[in-house]
N, C-alpha and C. Protein backbone atom coordinates (compact mmCIF):
# COMPACT_ATOMS: atom_id res chain seq x y z
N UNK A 1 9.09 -23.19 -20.75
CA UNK A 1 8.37 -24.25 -20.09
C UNK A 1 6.92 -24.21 -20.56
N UNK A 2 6.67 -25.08 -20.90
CA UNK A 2 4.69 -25.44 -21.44
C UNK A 2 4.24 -25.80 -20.15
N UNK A 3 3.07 -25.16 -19.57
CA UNK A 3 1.96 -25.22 -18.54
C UNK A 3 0.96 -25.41 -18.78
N UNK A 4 0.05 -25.97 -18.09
CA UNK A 4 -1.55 -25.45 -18.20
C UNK A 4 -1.90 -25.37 -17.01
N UNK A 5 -3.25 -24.18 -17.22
CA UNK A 5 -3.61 -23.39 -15.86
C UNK A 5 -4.96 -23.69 -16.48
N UNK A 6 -6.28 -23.15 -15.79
CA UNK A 6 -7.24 -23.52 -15.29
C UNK A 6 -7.67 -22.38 -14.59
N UNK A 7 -8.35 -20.81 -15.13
CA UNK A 7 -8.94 -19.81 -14.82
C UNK A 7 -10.08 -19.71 -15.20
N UNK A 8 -10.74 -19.30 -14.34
CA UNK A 8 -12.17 -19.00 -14.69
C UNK A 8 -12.86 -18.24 -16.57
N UNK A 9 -13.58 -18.52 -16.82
CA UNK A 9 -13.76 -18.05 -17.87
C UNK A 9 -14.29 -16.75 -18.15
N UNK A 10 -14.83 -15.95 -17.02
CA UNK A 10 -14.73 -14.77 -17.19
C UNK A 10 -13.13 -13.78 -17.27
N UNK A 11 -12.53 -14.48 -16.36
CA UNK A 11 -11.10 -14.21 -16.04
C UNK A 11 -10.72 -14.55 -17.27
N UNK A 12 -10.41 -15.47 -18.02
CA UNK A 12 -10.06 -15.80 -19.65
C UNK A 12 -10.18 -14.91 -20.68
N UNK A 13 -11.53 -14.64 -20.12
CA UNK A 13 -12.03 -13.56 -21.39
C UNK A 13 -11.17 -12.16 -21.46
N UNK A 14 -11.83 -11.75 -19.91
CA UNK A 14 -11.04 -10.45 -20.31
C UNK A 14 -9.37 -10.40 -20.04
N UNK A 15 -8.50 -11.51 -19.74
CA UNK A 15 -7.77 -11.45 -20.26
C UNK A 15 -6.95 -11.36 -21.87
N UNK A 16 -7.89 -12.52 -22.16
CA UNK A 16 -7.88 -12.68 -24.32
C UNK A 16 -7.87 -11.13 -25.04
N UNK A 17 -9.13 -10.34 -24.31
CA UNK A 17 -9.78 -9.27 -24.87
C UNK A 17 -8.90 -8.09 -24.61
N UNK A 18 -8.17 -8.14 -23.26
CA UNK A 18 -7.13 -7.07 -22.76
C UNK A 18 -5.62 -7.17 -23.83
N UNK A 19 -5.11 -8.58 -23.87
CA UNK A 19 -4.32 -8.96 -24.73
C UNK A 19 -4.32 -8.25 -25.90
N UNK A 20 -5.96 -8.70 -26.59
CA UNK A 20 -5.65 -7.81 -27.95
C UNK A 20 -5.78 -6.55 -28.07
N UNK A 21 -6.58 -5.46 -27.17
CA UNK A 21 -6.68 -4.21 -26.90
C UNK A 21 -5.05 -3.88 -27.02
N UNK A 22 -3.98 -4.53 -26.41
CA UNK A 22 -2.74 -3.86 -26.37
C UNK A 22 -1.92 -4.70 -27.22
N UNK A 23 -2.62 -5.50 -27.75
CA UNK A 23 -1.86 -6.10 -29.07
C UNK A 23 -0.61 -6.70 -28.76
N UNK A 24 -0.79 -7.59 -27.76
CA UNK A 24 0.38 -8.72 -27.23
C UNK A 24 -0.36 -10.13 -27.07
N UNK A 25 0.14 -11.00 -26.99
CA UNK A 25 -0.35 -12.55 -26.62
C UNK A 25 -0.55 -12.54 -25.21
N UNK A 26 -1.40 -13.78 -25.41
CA UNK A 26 -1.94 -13.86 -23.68
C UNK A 26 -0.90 -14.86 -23.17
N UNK A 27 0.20 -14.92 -23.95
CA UNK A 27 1.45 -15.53 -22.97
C UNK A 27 2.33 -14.06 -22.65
N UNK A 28 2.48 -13.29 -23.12
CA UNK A 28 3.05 -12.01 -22.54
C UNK A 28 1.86 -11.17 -21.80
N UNK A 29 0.61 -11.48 -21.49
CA UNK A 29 0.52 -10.91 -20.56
C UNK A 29 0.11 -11.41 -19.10
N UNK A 30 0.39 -12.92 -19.68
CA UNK A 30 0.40 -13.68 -17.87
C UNK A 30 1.80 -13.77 -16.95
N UNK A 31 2.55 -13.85 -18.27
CA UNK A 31 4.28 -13.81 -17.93
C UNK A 31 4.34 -12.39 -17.11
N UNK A 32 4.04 -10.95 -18.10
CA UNK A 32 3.94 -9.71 -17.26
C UNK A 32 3.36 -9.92 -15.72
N UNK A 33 2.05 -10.13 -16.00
CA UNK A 33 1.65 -10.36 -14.51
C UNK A 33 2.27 -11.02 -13.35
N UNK A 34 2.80 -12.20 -13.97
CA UNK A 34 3.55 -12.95 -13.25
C UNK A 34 4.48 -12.42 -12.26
N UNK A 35 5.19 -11.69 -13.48
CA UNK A 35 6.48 -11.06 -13.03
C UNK A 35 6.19 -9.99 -11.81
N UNK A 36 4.82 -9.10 -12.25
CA UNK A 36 4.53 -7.90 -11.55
C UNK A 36 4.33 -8.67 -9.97
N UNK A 37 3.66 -9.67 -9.59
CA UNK A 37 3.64 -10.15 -8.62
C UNK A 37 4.89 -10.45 -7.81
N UNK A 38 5.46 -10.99 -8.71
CA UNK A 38 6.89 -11.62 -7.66
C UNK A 38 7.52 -10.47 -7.00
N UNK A 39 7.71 -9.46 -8.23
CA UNK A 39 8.60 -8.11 -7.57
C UNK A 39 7.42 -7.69 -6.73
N UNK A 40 6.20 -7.89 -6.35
CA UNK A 40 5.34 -7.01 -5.64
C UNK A 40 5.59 -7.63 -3.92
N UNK A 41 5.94 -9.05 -3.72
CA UNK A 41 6.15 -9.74 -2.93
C UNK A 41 7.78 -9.75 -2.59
N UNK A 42 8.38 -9.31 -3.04
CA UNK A 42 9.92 -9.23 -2.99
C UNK A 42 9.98 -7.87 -1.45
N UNK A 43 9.73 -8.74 -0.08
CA UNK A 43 10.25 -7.39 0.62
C UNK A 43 11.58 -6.77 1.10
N UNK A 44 11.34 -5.23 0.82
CA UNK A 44 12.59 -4.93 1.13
C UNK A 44 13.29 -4.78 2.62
N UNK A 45 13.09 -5.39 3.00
CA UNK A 45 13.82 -5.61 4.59
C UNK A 45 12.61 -4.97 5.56
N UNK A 46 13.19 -4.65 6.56
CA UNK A 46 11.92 -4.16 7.58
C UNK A 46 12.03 -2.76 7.71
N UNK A 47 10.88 -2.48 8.02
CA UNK A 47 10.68 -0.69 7.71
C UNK A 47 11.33 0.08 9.14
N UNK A 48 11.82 1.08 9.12
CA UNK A 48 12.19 1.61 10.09
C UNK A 48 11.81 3.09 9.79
N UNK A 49 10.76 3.77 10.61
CA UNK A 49 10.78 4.82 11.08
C UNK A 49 11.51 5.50 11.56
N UNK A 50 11.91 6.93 11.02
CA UNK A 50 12.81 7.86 11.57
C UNK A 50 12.19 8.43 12.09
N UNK A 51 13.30 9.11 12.89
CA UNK A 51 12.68 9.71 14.70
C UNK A 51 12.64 11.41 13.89
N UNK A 52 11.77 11.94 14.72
CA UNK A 52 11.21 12.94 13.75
C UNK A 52 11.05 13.88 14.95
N UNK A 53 10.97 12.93 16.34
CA UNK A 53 10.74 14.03 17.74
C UNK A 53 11.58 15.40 17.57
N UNK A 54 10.91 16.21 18.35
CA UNK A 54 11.87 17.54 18.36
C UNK A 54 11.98 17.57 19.92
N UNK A 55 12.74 18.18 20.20
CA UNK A 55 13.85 18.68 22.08
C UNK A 55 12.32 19.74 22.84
N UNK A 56 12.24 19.59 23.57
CA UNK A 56 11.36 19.90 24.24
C UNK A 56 11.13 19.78 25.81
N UNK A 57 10.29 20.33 26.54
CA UNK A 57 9.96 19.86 28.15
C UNK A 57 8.42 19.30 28.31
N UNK A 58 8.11 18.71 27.03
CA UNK A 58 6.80 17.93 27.34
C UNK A 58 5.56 18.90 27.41
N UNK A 59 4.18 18.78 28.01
CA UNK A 59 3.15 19.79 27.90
C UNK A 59 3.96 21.28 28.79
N UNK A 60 2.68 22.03 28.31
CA UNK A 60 2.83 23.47 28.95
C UNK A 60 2.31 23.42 30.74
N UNK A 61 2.58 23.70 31.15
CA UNK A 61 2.45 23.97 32.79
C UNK A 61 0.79 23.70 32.86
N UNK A 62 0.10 24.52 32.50
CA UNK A 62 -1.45 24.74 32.55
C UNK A 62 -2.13 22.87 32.34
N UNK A 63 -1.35 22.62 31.17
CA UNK A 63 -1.81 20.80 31.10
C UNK A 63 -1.27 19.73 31.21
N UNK A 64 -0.42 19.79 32.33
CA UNK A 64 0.47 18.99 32.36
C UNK A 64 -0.36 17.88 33.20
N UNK A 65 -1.35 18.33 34.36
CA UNK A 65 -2.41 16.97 34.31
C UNK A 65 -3.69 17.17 33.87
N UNK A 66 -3.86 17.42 32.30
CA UNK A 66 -5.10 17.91 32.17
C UNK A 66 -5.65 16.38 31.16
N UNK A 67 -6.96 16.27 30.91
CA UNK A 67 -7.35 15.32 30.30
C UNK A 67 -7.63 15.96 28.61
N UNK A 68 -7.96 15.07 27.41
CA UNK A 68 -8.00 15.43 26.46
C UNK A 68 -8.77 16.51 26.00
N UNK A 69 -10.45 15.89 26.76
CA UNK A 69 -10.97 17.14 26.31
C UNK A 69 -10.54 18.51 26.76
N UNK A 70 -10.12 19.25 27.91
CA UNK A 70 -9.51 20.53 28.37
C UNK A 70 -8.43 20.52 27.30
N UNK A 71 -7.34 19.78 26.74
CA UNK A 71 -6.48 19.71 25.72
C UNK A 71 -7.08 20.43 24.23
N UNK A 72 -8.21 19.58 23.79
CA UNK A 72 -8.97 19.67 22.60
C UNK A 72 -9.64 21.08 22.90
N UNK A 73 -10.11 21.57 23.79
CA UNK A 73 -11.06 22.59 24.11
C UNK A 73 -10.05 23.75 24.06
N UNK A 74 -8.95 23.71 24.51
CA UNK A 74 -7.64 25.01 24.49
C UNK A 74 -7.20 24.67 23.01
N UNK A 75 -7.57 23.82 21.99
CA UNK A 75 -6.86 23.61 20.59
C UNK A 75 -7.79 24.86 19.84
N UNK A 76 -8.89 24.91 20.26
CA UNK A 76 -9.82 25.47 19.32
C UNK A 76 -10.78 26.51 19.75
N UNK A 77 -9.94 27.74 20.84
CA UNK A 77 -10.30 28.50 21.04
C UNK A 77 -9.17 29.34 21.31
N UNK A 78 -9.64 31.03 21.23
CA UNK A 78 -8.14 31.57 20.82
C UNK A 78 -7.82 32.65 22.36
């Protein structure tokens, strides 16, 4: 298919200039890009977190109504 697009000319440039650095046409490397986008937008379904909890009885007796800082303050003293 023949197109025309309409990019900025800084964007032009260093596309032209990237092109020949890797010694391909600047139709293989808008097509590449192209492509890299679509698969970048291709989602794979919805994410699901695995349960990772471990078996337990919740806090220790001492903080079971304690607030963070008494929490944080027993983290970092021995």
């Amino acid at each position: 298919m023949k197109t025309t697009i309409e990019i900025s000319d800084d964007l032009g440039k260093a596309a032209k200039d990237h092109a020949a650095r890797e010694q391909i046409t600047l139709r293989t490397l808008i097509e590449r890009g192209i492509r890299m986008v679509i698969r970048a937008d291709r989602r794979p379904g919805q994410f699901k977190l695995r349960d990772a909890s471990v078996d337990g009885n919740g806090l220790q007796a001492p903080f079971h109504d304690a607030d963070w800082a008494k929490i944080r303050e027993a983290i970092y003293t021995k």
